[in-house]
C-alpha atoms as a PDB file:
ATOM      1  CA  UNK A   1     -13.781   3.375 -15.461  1.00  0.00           C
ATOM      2  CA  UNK A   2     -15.032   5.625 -12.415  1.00  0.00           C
ATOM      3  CA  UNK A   3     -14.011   5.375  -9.128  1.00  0.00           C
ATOM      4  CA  UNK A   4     -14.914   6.608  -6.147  1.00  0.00           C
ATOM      5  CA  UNK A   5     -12.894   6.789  -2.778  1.00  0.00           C
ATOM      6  CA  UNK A   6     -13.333   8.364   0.443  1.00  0.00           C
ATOM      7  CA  UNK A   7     -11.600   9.013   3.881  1.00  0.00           C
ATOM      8  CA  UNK A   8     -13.079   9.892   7.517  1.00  0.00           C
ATOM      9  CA  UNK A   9     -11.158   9.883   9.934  1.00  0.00           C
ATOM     10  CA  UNK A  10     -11.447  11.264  13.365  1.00  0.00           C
ATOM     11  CA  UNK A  11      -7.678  11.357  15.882  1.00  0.00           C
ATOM     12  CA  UNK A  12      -6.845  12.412  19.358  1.00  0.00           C
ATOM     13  CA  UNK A  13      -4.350  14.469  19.925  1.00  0.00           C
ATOM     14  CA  UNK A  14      -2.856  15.034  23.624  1.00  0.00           C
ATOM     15  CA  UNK A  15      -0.967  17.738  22.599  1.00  0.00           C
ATOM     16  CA  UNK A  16       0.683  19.241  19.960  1.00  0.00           C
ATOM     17  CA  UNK A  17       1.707  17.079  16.293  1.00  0.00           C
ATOM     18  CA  UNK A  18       2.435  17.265  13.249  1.00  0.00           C
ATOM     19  CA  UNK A  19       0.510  15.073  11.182  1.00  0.00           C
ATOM     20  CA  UNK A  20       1.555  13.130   8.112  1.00  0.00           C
ATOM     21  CA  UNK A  21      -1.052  11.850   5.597  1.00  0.00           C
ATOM     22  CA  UNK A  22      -0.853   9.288   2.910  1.00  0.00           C
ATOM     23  CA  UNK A  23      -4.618   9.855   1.428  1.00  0.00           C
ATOM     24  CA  UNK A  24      -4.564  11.223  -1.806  1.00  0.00           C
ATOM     25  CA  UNK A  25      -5.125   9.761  -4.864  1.00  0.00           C
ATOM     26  CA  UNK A  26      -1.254   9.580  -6.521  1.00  0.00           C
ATOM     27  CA  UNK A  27      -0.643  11.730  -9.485  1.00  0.00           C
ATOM     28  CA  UNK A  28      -0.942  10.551 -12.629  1.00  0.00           C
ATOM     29  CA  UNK A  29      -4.899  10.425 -12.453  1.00  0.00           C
ATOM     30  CA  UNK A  30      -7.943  12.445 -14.036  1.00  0.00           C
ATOM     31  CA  UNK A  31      -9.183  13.217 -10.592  1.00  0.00           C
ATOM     32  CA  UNK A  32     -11.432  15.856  -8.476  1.00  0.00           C
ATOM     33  CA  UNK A  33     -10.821  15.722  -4.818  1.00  0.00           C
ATOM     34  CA  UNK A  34     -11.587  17.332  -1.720  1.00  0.00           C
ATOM     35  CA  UNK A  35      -8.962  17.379   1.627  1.00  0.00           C
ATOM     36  CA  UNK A  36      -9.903  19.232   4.288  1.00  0.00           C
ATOM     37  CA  UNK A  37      -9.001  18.776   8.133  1.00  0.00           C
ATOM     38  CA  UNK A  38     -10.978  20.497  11.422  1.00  0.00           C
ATOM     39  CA  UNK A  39     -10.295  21.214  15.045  1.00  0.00           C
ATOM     40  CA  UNK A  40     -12.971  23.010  16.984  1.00  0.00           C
ATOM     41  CA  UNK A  41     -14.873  23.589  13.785  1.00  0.00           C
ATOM     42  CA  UNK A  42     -11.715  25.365  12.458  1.00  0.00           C
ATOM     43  CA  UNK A  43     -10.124  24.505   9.211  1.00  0.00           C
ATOM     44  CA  UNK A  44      -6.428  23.753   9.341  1.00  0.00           C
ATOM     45  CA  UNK A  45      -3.985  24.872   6.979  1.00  0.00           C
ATOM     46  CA  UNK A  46      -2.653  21.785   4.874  1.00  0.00           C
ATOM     47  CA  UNK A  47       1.139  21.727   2.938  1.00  0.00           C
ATOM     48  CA  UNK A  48       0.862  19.076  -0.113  1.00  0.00           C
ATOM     49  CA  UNK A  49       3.833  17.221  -0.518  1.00  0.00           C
ATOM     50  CA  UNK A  50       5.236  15.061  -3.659  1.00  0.00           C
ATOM     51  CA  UNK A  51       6.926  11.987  -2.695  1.00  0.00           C
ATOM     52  CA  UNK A  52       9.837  10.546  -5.033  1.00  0.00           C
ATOM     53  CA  UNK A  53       7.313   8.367  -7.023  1.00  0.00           C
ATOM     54  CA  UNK A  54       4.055  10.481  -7.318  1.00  0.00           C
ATOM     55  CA  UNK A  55       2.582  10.063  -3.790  1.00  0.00           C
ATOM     56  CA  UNK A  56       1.388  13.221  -2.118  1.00  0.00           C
ATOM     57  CA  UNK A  57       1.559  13.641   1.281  1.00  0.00           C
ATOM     58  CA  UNK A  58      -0.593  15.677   3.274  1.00  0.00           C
ATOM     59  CA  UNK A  59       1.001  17.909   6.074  1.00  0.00           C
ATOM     60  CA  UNK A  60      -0.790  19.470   8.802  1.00  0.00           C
ATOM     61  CA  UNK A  61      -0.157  21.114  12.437  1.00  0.00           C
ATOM     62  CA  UNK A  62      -2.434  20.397  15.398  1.00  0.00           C
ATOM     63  CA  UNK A  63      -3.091  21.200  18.593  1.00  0.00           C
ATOM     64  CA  UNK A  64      -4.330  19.364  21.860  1.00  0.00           C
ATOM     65  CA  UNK A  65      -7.731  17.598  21.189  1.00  0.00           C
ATOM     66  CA  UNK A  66     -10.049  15.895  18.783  1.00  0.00           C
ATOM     67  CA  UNK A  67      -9.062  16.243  14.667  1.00  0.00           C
ATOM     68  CA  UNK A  68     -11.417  15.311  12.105  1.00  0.00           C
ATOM     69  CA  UNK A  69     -10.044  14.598   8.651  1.00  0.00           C
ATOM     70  CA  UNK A  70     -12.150  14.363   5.792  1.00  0.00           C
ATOM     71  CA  UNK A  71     -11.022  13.216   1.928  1.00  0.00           C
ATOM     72  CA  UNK A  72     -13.475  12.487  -1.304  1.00  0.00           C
ATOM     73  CA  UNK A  73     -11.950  11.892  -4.705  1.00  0.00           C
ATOM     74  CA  UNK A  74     -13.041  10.812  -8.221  1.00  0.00           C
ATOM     75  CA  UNK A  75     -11.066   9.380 -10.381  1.00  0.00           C
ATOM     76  CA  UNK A  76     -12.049   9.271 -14.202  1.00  0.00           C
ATOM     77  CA  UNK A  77      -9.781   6.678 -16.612  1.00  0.00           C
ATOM     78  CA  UNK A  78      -6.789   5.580 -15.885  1.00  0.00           C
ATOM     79  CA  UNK A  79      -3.045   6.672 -14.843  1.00  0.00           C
ATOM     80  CA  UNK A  80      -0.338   5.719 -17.153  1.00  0.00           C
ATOM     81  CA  UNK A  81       1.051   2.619 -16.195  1.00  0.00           C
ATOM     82  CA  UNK A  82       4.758   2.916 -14.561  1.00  0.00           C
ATOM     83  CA  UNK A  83       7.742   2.117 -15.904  1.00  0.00           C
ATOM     84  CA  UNK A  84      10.922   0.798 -14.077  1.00  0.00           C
ATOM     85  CA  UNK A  85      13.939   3.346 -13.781  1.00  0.00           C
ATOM     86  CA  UNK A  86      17.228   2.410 -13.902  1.00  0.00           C
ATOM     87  CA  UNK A  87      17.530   3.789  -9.908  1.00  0.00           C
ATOM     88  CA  UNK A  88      14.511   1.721  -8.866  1.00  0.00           C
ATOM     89  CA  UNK A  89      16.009  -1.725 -10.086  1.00  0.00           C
ATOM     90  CA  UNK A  90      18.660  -1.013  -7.898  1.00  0.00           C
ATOM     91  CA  UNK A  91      16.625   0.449  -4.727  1.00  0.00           C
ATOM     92  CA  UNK A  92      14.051  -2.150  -4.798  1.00  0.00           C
ATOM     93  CA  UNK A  93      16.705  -5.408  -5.028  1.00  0.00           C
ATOM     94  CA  UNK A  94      17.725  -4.266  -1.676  1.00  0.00           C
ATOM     95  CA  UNK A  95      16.495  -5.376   1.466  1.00  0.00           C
ATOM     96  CA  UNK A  96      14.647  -3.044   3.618  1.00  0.00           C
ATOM     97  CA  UNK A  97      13.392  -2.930   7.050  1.00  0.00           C
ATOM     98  CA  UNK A  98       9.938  -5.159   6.428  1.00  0.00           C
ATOM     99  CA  UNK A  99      11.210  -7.034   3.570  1.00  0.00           C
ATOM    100  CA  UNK A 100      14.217  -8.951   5.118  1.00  0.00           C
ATOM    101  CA  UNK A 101      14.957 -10.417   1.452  1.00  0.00           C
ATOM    102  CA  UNK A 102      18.854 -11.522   2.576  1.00  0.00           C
ATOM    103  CA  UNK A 103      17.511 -13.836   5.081  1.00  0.00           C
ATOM    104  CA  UNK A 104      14.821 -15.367   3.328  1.00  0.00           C
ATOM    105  CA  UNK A 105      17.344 -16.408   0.176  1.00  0.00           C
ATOM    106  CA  UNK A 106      17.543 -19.763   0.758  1.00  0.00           C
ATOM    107  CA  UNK A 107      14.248 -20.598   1.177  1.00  0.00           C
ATOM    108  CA  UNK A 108      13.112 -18.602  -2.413  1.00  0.00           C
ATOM    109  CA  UNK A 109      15.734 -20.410  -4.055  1.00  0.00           C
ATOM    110  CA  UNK A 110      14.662 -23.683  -2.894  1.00  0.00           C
ATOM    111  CA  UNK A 111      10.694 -22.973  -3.478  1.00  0.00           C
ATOM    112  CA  UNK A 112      11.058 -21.444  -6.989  1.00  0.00           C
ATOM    113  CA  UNK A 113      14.425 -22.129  -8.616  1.00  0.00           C
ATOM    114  CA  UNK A 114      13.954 -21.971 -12.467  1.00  0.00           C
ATOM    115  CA  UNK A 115      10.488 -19.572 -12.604  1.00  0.00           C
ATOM    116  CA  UNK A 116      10.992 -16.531 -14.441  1.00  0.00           C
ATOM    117  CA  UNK A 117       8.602 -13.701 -15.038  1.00  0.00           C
ATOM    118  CA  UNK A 118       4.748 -13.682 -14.819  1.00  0.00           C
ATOM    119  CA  UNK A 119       5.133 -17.975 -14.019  1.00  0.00           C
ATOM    120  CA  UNK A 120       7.346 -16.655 -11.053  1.00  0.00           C
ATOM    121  CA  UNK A 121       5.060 -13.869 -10.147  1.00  0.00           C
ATOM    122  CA  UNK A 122       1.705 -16.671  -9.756  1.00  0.00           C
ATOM    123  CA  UNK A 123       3.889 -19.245  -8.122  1.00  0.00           C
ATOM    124  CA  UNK A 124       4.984 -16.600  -4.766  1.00  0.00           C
ATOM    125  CA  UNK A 125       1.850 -15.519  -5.041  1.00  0.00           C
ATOM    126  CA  UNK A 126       0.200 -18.452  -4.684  1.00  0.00           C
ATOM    127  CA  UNK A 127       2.325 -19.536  -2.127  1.00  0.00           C
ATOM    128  CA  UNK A 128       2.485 -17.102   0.393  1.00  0.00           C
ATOM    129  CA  UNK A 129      -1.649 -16.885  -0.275  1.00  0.00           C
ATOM    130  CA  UNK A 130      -1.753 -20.609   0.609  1.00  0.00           C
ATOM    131  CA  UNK A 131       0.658 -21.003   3.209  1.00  0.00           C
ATOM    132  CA  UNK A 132      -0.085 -17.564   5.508  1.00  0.00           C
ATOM    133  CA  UNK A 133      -3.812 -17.219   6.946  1.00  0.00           C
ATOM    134  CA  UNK A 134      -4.954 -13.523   6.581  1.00  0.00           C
ATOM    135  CA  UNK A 135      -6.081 -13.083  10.565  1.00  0.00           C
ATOM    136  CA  UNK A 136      -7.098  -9.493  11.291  1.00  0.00           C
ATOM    137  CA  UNK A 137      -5.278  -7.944  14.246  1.00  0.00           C
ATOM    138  CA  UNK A 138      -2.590 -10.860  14.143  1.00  0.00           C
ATOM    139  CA  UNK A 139       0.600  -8.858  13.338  1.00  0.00           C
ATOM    140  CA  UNK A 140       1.812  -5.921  15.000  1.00  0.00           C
ATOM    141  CA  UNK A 141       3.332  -3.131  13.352  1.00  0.00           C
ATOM    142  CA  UNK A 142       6.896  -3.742  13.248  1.00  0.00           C
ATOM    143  CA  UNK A 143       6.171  -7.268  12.057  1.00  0.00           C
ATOM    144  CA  UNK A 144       8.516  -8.219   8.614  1.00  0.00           C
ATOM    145  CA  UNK A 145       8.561 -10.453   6.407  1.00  0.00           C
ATOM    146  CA  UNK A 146      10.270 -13.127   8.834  1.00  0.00           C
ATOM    147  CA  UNK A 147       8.098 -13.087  11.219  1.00  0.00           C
ATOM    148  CA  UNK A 148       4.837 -13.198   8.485  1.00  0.00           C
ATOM    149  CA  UNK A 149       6.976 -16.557   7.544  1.00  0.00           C
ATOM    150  CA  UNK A 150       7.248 -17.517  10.727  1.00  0.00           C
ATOM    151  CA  UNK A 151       3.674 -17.493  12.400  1.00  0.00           C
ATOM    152  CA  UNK A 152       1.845 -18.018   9.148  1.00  0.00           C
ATOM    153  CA  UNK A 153      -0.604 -15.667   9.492  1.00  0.00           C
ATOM    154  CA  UNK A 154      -1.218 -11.297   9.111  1.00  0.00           C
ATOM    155  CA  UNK A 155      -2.667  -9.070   6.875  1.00  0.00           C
ATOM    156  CA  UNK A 156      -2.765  -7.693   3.620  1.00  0.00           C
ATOM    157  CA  UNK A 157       0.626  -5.165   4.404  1.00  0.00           C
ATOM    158  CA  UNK A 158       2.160  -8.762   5.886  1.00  0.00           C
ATOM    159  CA  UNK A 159       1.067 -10.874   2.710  1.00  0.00           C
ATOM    160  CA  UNK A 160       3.064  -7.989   0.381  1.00  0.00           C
ATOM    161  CA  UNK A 161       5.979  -7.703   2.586  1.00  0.00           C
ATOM    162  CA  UNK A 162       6.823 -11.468   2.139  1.00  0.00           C
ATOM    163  CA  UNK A 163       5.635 -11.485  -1.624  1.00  0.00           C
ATOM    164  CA  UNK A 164       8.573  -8.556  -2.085  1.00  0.00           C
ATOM    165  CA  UNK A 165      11.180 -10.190   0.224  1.00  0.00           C
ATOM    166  CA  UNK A 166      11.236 -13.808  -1.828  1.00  0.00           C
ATOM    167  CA  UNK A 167      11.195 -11.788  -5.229  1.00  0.00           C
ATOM    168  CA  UNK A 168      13.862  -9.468  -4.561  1.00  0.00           C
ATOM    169  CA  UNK A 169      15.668 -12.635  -2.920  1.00  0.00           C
ATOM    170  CA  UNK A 170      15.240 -13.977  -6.509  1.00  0.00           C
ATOM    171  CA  UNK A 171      17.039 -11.037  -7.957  1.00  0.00           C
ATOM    172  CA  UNK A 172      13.371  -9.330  -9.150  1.00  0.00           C
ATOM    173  CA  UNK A 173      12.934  -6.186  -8.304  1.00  0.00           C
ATOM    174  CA  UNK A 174       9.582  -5.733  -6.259  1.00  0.00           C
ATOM    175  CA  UNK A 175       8.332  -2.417  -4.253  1.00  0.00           C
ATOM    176  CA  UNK A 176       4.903  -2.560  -1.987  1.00  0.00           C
ATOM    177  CA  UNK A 177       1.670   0.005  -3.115  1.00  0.00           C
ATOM    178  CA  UNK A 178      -0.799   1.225  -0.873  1.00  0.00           C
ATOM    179  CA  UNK A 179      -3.582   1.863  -3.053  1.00  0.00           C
ATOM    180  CA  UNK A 180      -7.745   2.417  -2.291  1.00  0.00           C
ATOM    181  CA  UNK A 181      -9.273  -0.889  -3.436  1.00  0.00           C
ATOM    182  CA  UNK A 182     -12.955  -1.424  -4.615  1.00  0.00           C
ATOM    183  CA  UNK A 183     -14.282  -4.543  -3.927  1.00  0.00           C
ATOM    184  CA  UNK A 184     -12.339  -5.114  -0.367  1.00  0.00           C
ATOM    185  CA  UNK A 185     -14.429  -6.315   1.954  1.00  0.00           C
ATOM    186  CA  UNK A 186     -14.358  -5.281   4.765  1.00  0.00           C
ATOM    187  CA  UNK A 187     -13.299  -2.041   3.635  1.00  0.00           C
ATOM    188  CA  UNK A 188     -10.145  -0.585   4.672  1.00  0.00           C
ATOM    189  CA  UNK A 189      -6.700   0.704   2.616  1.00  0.00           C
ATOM    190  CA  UNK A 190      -4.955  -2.064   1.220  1.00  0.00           C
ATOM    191  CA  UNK A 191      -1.246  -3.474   0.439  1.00  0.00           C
ATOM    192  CA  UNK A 192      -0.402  -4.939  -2.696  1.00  0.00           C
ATOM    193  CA  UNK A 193       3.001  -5.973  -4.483  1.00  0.00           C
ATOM    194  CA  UNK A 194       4.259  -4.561  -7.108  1.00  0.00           C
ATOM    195  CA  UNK A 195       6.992  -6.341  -9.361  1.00  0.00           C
ATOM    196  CA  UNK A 196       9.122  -5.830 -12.284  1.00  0.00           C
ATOM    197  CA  UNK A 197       8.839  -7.589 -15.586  1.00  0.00           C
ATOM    198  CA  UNK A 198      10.636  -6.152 -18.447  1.00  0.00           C
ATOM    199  CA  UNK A 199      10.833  -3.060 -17.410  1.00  0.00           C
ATOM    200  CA  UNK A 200       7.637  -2.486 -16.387  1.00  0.00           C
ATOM    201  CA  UNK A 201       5.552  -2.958 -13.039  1.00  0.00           C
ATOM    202  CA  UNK A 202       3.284  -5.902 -12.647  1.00  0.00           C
ATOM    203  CA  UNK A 203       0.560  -5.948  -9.251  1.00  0.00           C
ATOM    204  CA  UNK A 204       1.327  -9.419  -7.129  1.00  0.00           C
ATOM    205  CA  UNK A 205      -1.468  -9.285  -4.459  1.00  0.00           C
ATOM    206  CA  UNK A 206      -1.628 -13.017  -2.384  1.00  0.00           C
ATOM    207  CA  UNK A 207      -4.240 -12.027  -0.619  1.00  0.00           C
ATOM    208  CA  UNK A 208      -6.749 -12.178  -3.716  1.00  0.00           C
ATOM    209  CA  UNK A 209      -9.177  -9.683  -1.955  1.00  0.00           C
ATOM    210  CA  UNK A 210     -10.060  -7.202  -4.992  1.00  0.00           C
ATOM    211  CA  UNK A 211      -9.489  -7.380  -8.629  1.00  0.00           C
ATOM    212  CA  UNK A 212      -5.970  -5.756  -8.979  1.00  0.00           C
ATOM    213  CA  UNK A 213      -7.207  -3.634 -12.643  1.00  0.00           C
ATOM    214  CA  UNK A 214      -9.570  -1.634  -9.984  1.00  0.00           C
ATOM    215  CA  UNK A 215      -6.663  -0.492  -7.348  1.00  0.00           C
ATOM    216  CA  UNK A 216      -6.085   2.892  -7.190  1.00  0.00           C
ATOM    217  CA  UNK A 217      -2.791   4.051  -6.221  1.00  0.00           C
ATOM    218  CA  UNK A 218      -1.725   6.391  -3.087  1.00  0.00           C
ATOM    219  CA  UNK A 219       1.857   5.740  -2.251  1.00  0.00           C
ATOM    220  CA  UNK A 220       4.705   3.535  -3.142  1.00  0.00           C
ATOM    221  CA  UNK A 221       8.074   2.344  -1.515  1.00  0.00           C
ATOM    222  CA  UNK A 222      10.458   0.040  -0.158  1.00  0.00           C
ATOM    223  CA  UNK A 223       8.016  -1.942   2.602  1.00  0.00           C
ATOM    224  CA  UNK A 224       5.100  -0.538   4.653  1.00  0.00           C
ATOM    225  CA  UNK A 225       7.450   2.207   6.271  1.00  0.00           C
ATOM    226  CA  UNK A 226       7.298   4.269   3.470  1.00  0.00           C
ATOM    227  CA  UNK A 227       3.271   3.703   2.742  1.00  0.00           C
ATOM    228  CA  UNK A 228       2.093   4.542   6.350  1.00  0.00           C
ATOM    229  CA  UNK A 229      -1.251   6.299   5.675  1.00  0.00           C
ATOM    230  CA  UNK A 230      -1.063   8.684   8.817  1.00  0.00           C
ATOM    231  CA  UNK A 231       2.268   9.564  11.495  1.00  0.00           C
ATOM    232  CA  UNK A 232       2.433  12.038  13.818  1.00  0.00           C
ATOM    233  CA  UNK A 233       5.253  13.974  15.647  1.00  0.00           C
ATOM    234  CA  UNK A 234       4.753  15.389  18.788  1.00  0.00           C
ATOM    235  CA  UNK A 235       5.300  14.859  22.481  1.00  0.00           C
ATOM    236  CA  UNK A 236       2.747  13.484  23.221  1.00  0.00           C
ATOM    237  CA  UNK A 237       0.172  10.683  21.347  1.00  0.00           C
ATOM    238  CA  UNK A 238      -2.231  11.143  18.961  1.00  0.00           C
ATOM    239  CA  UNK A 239      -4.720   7.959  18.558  1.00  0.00           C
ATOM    240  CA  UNK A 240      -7.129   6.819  16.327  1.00  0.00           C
ATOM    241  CA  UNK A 241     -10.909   7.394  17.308  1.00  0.00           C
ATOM    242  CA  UNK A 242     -12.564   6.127  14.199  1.00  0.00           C
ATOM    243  CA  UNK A 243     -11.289   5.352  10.396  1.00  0.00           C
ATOM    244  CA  UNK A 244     -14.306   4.685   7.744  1.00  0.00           C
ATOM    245  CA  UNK A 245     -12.603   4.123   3.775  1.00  0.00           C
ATOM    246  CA  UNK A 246     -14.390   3.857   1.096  1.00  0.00           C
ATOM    247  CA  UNK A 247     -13.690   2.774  -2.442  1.00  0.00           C
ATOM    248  CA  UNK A 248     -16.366   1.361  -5.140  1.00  0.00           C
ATOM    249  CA  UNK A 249     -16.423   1.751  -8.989  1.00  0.00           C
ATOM    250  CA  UNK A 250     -19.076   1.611 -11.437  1.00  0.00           C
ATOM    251  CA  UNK A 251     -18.241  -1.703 -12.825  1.00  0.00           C
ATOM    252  CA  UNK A 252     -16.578  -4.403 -10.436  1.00  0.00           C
ATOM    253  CA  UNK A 253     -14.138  -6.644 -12.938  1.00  0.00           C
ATOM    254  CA  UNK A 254     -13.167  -9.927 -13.466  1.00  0.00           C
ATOM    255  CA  UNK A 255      -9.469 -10.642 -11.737  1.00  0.00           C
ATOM    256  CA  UNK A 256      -7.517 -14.203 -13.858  1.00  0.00           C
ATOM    257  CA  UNK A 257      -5.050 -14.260 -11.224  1.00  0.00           C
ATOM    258  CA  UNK A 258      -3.113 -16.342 -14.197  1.00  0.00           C
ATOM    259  CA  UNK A 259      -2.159 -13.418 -16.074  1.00  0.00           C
ATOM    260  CA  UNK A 260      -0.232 -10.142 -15.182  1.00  0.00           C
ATOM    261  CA  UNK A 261      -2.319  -7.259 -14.516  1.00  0.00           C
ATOM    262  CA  UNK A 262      -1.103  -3.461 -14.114  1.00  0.00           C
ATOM    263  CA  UNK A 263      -1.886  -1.118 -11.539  1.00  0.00           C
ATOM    264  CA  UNK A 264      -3.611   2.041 -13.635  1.00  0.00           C
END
């Protein structure tokens, strides 16, 4: 399987920031790829970063005024699937900031008492991708799980956070995956679920908008604070002017929703 994924992105800065990007490809992959950031037609010097489960981050300092940001990759095969550490059963059972898994207890117990493994898995699925509308622009960023429950409605980061909150409620270990994802239309990064089984990690997506054995994975953690695909640090802000994704492969396939599926 070949994939293709791409980045352009253009930001404002008012003054000086150092930006944060979640872009690349994680490791893991056979891939060729090209980062490169300009301001005033001058390259900028870029730090690479590994994150604590194969995520890269890309680190960069600019100055007052328009930054263009440019990534290409190809990836060839697939990444070994991943395998659940000792350390990440017990980090991803806890609640986190998004994923408010404590408070929501009661009602996970009371929707899906007795399910266990890949039945449990279809059942939240399916019920958070019944129950919550996906509405673009309908959740602000410090949204959680809660409040997802609450107005019934968000997006794809919104859809994951409440997917991981009634798991780990149910004592399941479950961690959310920014990944590039052929097939999403429109196109744009994406959220997904990821959950354990066994010891290994199973893809939970309610949203159901691209075959999960496509997704390509950039960064993993706790809830969408960890998986932010751009911060910056400065005095002053630094906006988004334009953001165009990309992400197609040379064979689209065939998601069963019914059965687990691995993100590789």
């Amino acid at each position: 399987m070949r994939r293709d994924v791409m980045v352009d992105l253009d930001l404002e800065s008012d003054g000086a920031a150092r930006l944060v990007l979640a872009v690349g490809v994680a490791d893991g992959y056979d891939v060729e790829e090209r980062f490169e950031a300009t301001q005033d037609g001058v390259v900028l010097p870029v730090t690479v970063l590994d994150d604590v489960h194969g995520g890269r981050l890309h680190v960069l300092e600019a100055s007052v005024g328009p930054v263009h940001i440019e990534y290409t990759a190809t990836v060839s095969g697939f990444a070994a699937p991943a395998d659940v550490d000792p350390m990440e059963e017990i980090r991803y059972l806890r609640p986190s900031r998004y994923c408010e898994s404590d408070i929501l207890r009661p009602i996970a117990v009371a929707e899906f008492a007795g399910l266990r493994g890949a039945d449990l898995f279809a059942a939240v699925s399916s019920w958070v991708g019944t129950r919550i509308a996906y509405v673009t622009g309908s959740s602000l960023p410090t949204d959680g799980a809660v409040r997802t429950l609450l107005s019934r409605r968000g997006v794809c980061r919104d859809f994951a956070h409440l997917v991981v909150a009634f798991l780990r409620a149910l004592d399941v270990p479950a961690r959310v995956v920014g990944v590039y994802a052929p097939g999403l239309s429109p196109m744009d990064f994406h959220a997904v679920a990821e959950a354990a089984i066994d010891g290994v990690w199973h893809v939970v997506d309610a949203t159901n908008l691209a075959p999960r054995q496509s997704l390509v994975r950039i960064a993993t953690g706790r809830d969408a604070a960890d998986i932010a695909f751009l911060s910056a640090r400065g005095d002053l802000p630094v906006r988004i002017a334009d953001l165009q994704v990309r992400a197609v492969v040379d064979e689209l396939p065939r998601d069963d929703i019914r059965h687990p599926a691995r993100l590789h």
